[in-house]
PDB file of N, CA and C in Angstrom:
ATOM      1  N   UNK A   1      -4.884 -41.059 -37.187  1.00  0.00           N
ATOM      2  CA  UNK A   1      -5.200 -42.180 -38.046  1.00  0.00           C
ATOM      3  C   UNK A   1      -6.220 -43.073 -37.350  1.00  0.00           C
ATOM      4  N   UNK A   2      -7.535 -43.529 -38.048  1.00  0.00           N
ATOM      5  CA  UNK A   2      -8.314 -44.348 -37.720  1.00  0.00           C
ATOM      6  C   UNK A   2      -7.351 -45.639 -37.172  1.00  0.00           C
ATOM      7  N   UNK A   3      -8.105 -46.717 -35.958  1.00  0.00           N
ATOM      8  CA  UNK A   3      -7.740 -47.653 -35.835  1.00  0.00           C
ATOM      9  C   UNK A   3      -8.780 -48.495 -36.456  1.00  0.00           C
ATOM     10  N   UNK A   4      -8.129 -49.980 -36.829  1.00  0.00           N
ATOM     11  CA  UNK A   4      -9.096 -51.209 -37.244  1.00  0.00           C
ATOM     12  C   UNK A   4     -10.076 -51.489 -36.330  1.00  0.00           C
ATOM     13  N   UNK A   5     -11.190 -52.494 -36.296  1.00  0.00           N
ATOM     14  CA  UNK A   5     -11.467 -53.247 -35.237  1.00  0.00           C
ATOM     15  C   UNK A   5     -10.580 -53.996 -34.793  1.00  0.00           C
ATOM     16  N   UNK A   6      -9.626 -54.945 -35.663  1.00  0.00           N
ATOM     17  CA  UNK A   6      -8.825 -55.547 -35.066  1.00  0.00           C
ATOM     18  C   UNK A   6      -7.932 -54.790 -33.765  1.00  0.00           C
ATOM     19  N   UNK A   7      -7.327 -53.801 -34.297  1.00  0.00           N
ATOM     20  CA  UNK A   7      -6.917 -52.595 -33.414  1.00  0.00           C
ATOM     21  C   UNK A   7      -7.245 -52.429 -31.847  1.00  0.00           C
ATOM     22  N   UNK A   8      -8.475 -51.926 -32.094  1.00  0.00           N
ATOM     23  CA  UNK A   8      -9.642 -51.812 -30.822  1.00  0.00           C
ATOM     24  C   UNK A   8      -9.453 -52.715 -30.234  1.00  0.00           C
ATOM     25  N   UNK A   9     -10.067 -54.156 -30.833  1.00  0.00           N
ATOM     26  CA  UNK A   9     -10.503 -55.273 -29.470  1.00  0.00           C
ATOM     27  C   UNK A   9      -9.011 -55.472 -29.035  1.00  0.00           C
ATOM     28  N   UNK A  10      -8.022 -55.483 -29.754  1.00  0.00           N
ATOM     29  CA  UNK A  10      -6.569 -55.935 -29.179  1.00  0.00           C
ATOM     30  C   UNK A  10      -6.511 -54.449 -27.752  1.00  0.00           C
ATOM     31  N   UNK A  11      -6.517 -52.946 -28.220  1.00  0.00           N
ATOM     32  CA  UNK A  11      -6.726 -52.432 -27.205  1.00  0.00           C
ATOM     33  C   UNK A  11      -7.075 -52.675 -25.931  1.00  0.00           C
ATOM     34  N   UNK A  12      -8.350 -53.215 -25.941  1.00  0.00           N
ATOM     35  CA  UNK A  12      -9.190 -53.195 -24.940  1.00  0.00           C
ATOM     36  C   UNK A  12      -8.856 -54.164 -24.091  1.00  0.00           C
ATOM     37  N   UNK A  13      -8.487 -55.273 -24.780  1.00  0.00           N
ATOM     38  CA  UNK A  13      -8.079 -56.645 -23.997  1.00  0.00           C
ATOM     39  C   UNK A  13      -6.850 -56.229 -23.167  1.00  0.00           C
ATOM     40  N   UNK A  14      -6.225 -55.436 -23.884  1.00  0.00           N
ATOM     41  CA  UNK A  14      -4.418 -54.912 -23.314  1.00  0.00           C
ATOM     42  C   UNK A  14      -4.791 -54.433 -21.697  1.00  0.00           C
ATOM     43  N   UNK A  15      -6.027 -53.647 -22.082  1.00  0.00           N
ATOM     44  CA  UNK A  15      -6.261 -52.826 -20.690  1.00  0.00           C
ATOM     45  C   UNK A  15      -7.012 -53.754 -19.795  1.00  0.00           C
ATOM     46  N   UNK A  16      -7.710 -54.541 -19.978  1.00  0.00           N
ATOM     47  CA  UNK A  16      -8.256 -55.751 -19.230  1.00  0.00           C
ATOM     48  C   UNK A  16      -7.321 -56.602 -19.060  1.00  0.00           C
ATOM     49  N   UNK A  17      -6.000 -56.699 -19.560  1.00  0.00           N
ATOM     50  CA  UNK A  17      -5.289 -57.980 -19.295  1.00  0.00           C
ATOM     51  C   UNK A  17      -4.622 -57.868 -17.913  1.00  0.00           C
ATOM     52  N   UNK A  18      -4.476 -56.172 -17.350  1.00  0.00           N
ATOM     53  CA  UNK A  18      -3.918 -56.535 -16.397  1.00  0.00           C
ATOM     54  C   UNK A  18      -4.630 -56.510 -14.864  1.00  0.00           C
ATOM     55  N   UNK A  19      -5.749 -55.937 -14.808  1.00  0.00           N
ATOM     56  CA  UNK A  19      -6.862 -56.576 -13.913  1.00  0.00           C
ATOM     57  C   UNK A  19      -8.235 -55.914 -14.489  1.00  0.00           C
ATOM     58  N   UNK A  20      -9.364 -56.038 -13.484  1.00  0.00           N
ATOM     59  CA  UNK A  20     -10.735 -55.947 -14.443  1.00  0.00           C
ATOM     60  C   UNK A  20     -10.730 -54.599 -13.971  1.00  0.00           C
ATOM     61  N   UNK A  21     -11.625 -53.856 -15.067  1.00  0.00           N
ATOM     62  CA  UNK A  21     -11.985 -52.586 -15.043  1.00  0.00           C
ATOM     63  C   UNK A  21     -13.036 -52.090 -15.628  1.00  0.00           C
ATOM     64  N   UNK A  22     -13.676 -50.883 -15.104  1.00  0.00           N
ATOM     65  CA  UNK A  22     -15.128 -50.546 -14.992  1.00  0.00           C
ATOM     66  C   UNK A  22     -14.940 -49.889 -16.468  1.00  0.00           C
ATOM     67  N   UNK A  23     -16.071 -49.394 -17.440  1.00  0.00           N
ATOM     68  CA  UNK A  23     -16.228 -49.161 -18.732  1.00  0.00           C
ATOM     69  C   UNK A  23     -15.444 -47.993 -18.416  1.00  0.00           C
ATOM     70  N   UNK A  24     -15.623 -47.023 -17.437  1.00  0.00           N
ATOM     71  CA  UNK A  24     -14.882 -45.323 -17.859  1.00  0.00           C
ATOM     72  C   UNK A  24     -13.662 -45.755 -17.577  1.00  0.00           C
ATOM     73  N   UNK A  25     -12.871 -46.411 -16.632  1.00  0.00           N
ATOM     74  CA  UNK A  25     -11.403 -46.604 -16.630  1.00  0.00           C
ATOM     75  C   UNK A  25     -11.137 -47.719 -18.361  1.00  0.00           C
ATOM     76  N   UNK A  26     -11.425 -48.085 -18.995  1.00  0.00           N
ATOM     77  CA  UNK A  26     -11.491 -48.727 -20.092  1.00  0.00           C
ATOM     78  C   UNK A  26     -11.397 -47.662 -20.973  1.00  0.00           C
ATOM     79  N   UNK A  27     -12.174 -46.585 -21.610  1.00  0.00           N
ATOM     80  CA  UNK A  27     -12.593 -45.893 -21.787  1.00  0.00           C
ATOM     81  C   UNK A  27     -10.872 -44.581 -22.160  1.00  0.00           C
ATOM     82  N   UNK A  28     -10.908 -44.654 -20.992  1.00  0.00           N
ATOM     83  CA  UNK A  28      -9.951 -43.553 -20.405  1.00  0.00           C
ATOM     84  C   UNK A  28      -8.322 -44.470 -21.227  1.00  0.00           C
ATOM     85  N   UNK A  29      -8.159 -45.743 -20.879  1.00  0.00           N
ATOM     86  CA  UNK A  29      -6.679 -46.362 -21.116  1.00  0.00           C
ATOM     87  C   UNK A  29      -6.871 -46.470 -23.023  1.00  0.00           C
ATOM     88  N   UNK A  30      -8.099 -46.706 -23.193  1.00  0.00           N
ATOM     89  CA  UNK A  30      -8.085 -47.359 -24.851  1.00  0.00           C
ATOM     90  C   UNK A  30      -8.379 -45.766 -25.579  1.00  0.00           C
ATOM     91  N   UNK A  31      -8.656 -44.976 -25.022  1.00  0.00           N
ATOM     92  CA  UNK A  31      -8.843 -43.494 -25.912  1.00  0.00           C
ATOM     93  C   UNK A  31      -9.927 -43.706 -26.869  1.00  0.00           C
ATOM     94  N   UNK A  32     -11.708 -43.959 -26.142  1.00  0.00           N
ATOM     95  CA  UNK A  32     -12.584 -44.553 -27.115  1.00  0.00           C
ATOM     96  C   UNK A  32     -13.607 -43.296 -25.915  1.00  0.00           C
ATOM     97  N   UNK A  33     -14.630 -43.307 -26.979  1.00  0.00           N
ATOM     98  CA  UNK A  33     -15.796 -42.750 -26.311  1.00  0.00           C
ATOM     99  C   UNK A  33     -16.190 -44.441 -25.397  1.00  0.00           C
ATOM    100  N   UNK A  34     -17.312 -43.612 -24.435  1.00  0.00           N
ATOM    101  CA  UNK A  34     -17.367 -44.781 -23.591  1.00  0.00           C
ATOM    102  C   UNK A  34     -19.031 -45.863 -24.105  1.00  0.00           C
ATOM    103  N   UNK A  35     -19.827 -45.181 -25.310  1.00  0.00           N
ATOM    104  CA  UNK A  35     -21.436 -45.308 -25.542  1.00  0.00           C
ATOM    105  C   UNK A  35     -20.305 -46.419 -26.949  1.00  0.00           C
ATOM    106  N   UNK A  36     -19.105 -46.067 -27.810  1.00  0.00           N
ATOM    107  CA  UNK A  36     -19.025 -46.931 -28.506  1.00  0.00           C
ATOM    108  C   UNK A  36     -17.965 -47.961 -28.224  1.00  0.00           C
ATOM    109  N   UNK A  37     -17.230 -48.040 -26.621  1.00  0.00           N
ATOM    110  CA  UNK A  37     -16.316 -48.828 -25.791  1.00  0.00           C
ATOM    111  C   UNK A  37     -17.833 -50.022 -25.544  1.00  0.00           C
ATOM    112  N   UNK A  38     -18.613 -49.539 -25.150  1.00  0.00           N
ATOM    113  CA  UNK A  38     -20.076 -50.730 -24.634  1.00  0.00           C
ATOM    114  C   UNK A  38     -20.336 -52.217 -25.163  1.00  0.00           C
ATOM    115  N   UNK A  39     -20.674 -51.017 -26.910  1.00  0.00           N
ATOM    116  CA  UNK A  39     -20.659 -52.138 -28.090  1.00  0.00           C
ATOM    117  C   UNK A  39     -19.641 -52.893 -28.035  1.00  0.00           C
ATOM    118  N   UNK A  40     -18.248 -52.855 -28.173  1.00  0.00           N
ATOM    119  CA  UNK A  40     -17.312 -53.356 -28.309  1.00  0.00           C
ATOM    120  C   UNK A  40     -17.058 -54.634 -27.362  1.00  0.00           C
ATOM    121  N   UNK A  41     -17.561 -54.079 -26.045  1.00  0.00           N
ATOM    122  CA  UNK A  41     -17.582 -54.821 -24.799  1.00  0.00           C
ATOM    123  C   UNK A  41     -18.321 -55.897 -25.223  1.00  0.00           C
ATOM    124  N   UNK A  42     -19.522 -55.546 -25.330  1.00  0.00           N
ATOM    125  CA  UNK A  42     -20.854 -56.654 -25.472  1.00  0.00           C
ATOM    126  C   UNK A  42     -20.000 -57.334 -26.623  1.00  0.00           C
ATOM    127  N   UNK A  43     -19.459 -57.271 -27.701  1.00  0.00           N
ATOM    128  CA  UNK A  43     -19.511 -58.463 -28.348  1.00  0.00           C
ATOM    129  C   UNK A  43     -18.325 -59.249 -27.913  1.00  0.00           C
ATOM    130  N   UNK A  44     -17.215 -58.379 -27.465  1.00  0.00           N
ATOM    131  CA  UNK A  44     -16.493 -59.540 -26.640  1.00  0.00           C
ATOM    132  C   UNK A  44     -17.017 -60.338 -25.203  1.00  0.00           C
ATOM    133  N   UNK A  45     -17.757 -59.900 -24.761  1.00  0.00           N
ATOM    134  CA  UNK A  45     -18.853 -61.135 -24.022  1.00  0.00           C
ATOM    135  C   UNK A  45     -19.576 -61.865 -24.384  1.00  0.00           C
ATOM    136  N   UNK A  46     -20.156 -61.393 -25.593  1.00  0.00           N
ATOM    137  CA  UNK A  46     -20.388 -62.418 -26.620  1.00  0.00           C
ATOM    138  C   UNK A  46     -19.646 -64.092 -26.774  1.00  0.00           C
ATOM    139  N   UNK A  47     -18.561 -63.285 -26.988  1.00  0.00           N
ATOM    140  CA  UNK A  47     -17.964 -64.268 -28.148  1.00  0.00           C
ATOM    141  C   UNK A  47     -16.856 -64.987 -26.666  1.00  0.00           C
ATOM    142  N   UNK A  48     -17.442 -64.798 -25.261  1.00  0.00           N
ATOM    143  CA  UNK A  48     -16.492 -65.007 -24.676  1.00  0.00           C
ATOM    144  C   UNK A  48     -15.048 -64.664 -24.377  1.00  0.00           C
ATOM    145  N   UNK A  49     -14.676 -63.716 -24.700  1.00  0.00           N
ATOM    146  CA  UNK A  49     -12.903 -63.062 -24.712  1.00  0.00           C
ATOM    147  C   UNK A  49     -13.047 -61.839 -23.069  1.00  0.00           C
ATOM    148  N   UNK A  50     -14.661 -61.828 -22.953  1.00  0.00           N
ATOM    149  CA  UNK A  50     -14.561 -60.930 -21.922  1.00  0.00           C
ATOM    150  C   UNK A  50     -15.816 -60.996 -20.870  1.00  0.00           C
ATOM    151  N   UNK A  51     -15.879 -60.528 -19.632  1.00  0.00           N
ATOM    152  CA  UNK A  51     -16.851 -61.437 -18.623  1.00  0.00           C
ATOM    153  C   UNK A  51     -17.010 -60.345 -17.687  1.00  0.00           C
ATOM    154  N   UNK A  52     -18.392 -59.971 -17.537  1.00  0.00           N
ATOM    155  CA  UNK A  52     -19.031 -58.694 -17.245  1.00  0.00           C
ATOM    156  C   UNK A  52     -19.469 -59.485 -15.611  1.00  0.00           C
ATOM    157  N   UNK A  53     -18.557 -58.701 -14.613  1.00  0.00           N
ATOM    158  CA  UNK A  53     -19.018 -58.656 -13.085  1.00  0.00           C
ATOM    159  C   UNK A  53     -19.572 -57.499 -12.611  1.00  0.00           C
ATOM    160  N   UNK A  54     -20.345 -58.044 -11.412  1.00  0.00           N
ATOM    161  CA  UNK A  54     -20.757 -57.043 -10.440  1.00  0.00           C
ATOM    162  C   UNK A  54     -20.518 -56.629  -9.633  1.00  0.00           C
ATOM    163  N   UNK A  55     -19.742 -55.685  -9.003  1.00  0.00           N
ATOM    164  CA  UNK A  55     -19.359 -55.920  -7.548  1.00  0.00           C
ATOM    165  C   UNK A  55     -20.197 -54.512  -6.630  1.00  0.00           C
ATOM    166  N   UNK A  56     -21.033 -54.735  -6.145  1.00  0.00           N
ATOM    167  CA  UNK A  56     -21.605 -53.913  -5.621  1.00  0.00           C
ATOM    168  C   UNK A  56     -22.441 -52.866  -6.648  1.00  0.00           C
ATOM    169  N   UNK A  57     -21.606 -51.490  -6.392  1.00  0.00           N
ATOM    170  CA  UNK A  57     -22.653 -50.969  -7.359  1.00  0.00           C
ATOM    171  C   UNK A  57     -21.754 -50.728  -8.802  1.00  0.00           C
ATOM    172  N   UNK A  58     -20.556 -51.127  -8.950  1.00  0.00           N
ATOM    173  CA  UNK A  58     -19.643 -51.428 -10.201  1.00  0.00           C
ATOM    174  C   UNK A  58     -19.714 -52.304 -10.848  1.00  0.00           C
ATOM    175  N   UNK A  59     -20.027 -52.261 -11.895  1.00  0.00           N
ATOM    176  CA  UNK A  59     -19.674 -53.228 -13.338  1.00  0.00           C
ATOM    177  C   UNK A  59     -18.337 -53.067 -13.985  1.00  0.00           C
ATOM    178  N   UNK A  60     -17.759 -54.304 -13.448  1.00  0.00           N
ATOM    179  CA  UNK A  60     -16.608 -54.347 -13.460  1.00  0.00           C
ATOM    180  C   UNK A  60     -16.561 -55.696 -15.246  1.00  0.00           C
ATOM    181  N   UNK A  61     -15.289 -55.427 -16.032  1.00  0.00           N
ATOM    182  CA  UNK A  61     -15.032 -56.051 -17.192  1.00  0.00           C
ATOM    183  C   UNK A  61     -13.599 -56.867 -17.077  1.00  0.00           C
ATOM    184  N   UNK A  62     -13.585 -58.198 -16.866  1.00  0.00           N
ATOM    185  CA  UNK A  62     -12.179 -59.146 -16.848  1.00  0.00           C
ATOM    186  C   UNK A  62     -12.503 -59.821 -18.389  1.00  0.00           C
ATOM    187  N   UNK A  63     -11.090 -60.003 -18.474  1.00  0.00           N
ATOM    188  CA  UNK A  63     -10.340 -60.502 -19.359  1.00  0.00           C
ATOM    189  C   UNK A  63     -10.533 -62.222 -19.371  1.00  0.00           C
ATOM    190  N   UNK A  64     -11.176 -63.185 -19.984  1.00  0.00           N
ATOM    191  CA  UNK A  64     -11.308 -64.498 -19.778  1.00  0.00           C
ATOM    192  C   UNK A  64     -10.072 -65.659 -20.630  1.00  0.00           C
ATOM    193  N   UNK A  65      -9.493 -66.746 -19.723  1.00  0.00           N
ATOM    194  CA  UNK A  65      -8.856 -67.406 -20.293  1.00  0.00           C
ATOM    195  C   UNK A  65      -8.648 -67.216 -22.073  1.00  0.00           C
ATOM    196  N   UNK A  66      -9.554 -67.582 -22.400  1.00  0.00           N
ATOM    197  CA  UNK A  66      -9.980 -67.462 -24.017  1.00  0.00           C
ATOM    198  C   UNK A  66      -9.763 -65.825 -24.265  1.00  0.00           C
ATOM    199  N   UNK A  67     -10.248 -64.648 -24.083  1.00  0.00           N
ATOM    200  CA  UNK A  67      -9.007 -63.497 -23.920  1.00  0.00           C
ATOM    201  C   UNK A  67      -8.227 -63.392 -23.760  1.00  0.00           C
ATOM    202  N   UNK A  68      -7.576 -63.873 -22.994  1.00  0.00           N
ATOM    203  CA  UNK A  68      -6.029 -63.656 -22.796  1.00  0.00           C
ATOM    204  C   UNK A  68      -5.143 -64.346 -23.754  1.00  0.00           C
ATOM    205  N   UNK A  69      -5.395 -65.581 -24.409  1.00  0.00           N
ATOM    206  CA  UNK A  69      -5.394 -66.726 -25.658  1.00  0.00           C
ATOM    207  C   UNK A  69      -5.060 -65.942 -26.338  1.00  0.00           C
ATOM    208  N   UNK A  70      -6.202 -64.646 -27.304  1.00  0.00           N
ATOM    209  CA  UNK A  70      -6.182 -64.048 -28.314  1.00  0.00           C
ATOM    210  C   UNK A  70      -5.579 -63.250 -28.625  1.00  0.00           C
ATOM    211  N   UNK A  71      -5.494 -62.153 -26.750  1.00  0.00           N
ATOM    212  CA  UNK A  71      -5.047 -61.009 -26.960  1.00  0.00           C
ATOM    213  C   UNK A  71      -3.105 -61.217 -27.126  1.00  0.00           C
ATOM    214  N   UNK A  72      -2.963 -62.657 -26.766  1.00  0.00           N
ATOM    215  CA  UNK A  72      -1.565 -63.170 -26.637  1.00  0.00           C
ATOM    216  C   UNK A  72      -0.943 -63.298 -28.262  1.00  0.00           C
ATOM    217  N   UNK A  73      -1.797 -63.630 -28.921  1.00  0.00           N
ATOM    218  CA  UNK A  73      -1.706 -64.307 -30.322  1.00  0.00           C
ATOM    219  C   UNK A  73      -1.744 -62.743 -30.786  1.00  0.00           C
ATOM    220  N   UNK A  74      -2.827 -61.990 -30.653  1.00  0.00           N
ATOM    221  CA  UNK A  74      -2.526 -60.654 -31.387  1.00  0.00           C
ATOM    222  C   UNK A  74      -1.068 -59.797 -31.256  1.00  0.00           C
ATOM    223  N   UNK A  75      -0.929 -60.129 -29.983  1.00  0.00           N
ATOM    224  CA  UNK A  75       0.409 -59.412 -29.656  1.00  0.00           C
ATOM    225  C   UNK A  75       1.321 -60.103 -30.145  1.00  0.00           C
ATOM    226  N   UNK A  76       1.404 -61.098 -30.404  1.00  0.00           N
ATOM    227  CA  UNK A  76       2.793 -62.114 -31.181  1.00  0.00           C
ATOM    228  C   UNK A  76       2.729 -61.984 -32.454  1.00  0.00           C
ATOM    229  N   UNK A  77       1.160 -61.515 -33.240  1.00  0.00           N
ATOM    230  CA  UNK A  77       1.443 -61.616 -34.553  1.00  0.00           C
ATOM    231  C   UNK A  77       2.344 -59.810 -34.900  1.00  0.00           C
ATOM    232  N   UNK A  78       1.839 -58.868 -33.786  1.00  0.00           N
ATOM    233  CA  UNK A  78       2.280 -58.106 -34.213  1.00  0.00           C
ATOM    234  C   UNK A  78       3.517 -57.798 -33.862  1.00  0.00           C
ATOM    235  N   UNK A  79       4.250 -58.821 -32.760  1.00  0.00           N
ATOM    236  CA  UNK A  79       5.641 -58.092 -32.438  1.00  0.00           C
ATOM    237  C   UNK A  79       6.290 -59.046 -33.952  1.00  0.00           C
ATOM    238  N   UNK A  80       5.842 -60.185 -34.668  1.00  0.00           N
ATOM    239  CA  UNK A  80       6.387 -60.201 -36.009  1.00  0.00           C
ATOM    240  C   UNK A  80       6.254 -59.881 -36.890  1.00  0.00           C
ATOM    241  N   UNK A  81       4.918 -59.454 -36.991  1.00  0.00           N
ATOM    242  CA  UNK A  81       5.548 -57.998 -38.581  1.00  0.00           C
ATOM    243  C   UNK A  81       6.566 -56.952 -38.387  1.00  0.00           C
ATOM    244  N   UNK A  82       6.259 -56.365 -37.143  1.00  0.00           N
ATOM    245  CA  UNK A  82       7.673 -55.780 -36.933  1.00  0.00           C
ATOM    246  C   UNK A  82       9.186 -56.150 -37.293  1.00  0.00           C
ATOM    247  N   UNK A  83       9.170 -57.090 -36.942  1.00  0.00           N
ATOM    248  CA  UNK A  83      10.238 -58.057 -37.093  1.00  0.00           C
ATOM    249  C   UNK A  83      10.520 -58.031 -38.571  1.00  0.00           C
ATOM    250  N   UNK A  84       9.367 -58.418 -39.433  1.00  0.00           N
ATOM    251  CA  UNK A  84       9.340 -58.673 -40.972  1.00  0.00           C
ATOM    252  C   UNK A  84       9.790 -57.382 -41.414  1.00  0.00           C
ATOM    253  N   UNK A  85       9.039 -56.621 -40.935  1.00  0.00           N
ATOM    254  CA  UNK A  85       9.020 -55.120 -41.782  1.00  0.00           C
ATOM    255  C   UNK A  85      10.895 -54.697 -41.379  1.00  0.00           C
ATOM    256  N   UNK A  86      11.375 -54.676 -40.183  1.00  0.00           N
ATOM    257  CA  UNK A  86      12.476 -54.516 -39.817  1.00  0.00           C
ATOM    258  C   UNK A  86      13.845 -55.590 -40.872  1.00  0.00           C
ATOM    259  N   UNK A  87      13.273 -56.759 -41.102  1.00  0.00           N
ATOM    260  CA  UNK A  87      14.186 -57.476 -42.052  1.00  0.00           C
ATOM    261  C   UNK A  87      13.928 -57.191 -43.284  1.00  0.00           C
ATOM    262  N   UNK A  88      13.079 -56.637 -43.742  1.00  0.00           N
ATOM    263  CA  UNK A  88      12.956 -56.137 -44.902  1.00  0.00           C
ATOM    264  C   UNK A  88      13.865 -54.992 -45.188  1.00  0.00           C
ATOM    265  N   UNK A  89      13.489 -53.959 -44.404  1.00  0.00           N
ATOM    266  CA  UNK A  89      14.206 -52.562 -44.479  1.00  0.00           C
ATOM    267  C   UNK A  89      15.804 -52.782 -44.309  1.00  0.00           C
ATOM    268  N   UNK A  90      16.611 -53.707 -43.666  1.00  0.00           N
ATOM    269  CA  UNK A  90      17.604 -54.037 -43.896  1.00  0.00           C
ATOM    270  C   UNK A  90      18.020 -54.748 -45.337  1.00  0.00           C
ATOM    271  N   UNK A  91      17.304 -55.650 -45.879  1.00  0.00           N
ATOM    272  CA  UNK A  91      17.502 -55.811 -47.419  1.00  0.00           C
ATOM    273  C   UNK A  91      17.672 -54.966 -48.060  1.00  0.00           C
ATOM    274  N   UNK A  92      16.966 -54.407 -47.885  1.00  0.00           N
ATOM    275  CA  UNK A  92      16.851 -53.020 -48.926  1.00  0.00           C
ATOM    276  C   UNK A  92      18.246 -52.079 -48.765  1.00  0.00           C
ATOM    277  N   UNK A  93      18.432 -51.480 -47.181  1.00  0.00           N
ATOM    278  CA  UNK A  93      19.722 -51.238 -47.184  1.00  0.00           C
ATOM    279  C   UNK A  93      21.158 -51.606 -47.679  1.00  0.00           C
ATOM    280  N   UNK A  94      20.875 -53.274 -47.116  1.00  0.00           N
ATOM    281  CA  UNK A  94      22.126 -54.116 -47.871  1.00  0.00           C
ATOM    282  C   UNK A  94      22.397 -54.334 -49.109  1.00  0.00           C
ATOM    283  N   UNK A  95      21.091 -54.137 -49.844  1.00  0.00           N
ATOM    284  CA  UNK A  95      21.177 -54.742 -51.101  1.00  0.00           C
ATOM    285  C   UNK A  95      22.468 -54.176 -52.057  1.00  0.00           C
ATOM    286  N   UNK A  96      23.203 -55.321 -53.032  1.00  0.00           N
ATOM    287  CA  UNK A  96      24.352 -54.127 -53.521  1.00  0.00           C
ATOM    288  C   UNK A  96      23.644 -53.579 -54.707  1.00  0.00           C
ATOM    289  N   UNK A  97      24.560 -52.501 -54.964  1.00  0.00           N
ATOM    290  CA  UNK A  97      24.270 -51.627 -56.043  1.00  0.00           C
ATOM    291  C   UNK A  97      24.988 -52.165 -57.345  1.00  0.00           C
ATOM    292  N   UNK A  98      24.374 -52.299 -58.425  1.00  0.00           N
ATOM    293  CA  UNK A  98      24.830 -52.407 -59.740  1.00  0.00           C
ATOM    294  C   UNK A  98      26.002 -51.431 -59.856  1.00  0.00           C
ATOM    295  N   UNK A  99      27.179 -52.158 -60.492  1.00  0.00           N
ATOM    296  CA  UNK A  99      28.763 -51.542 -61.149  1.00  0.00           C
ATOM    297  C   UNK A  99      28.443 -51.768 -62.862  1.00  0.00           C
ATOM    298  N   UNK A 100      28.622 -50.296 -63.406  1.00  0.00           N
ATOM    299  CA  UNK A 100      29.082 -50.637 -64.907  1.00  0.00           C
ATOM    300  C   UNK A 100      30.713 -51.136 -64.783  1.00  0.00           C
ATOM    301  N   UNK A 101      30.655 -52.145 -66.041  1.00  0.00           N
ATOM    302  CA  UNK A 101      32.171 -52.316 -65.749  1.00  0.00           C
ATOM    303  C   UNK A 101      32.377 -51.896 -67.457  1.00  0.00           C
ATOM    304  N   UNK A 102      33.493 -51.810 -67.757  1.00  0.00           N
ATOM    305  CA  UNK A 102      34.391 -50.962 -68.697  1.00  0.00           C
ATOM    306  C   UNK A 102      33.507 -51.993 -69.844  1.00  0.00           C
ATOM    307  N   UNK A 103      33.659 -52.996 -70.004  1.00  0.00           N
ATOM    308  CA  UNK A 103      33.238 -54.029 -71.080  1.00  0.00           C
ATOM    309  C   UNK A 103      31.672 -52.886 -71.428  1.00  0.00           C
ATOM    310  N   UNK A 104      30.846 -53.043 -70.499  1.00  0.00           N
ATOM    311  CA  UNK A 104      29.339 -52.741 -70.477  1.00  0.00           C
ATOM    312  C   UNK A 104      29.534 -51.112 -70.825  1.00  0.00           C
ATOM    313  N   UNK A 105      30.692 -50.355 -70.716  1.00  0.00           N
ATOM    314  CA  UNK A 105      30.694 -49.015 -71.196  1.00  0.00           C
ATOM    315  C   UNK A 105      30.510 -49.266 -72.911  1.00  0.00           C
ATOM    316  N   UNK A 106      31.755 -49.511 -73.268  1.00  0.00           N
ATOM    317  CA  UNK A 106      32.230 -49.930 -74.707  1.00  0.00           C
ATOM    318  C   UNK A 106      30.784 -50.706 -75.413  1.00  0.00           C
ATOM    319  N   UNK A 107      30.198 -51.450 -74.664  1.00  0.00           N
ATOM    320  CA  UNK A 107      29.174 -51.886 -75.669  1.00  0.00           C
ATOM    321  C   UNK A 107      27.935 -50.661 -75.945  1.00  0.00           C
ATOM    322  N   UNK A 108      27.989 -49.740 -74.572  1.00  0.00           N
ATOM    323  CA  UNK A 108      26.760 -49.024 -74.786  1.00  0.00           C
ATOM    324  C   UNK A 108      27.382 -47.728 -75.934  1.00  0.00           C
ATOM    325  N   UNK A 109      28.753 -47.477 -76.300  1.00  0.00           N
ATOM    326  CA  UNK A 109      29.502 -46.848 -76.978  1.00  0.00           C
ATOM    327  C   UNK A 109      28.727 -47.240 -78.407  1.00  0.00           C
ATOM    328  N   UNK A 110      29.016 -48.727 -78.652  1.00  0.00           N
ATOM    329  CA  UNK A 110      28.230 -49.296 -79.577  1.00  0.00           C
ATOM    330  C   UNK A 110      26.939 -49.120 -80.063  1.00  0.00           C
ATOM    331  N   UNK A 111      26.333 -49.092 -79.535  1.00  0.00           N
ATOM    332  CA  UNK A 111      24.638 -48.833 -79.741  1.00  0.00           C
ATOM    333  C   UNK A 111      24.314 -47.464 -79.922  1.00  0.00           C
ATOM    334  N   UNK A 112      25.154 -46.431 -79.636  1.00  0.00           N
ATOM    335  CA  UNK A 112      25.018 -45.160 -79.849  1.00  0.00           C
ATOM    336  C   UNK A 112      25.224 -45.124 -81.470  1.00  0.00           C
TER     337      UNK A 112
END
C-alpha cells in the first residue's frame, strides 16, 4: 500500500528523532529510494523540521526543535485514532441486538 506524504515526513523524522543520519542510513530505516528521500529532505529544511550538517566528508540530517514539535504531534494524533477506531469497534461489538417480543409477533400476524 502506497504511503501519504503525511506518512513519509512522519517516517523520516521517526528516523532522525533518534540521532542525525546520513541520506543512505535514512534511506535504508524509512524504506524510500534515496534520489526521492533528497526531495523530501530539502523541503523539510525548508520549512525548518530538519538541519543539514557537515561533518567531514558526511552530510549528516538532525531533527530540529520545531521537528521534533511535529513529529511529536503526528505521533499523538495517531496513537488517537487508534484509540477512536478501537472505541468504535467495541460499540459495535457491545451494541445490543433488537428482541421481537410476542406483542410485535401478533401485530406482524396482522398485516399479513
Amino acid at each position: 500500500m502506497r504511503r501519504s506524504k503525511l506518512e513519509i515526513y512522519e517516517a523520516i523524522l521517526s528516523a532522525l528523532a533518534k540521532r542525525p543520519l546520513t541520506v543512505d542510513s535514512v534511506a535504508y530505516r524509512t524504506n524510500m529510494d534515496c534520489t526521492l528521500l533528497q526531495r523530501y529532505l530539502e523541503s523539510l529544511v525548508r520549512h525548518g523540521l530538519v538541519q543539514e550538517k557537515v561533518s567531514g566528508r558526511k552530510r549528516l540530517y538532525a531533527i530540529t526543535e520545531r521537528g521534533l514539535a511535529v513529529f511529536r504531534t503526528l505521533s499523538f494524533q495517531r496513537y488517537l485514532d487508534k484509540i477512536a477506531k478501537s472505541i468504535r469497534a467495541a460499540e459495535v461489538e457491545t451494541a445490543p441486538t433488537p428482541v421481537i417480543t410476542n406483542s410485535e409477533d401478533e401485530s406482524l400476524k396482522d398485516e399479513v
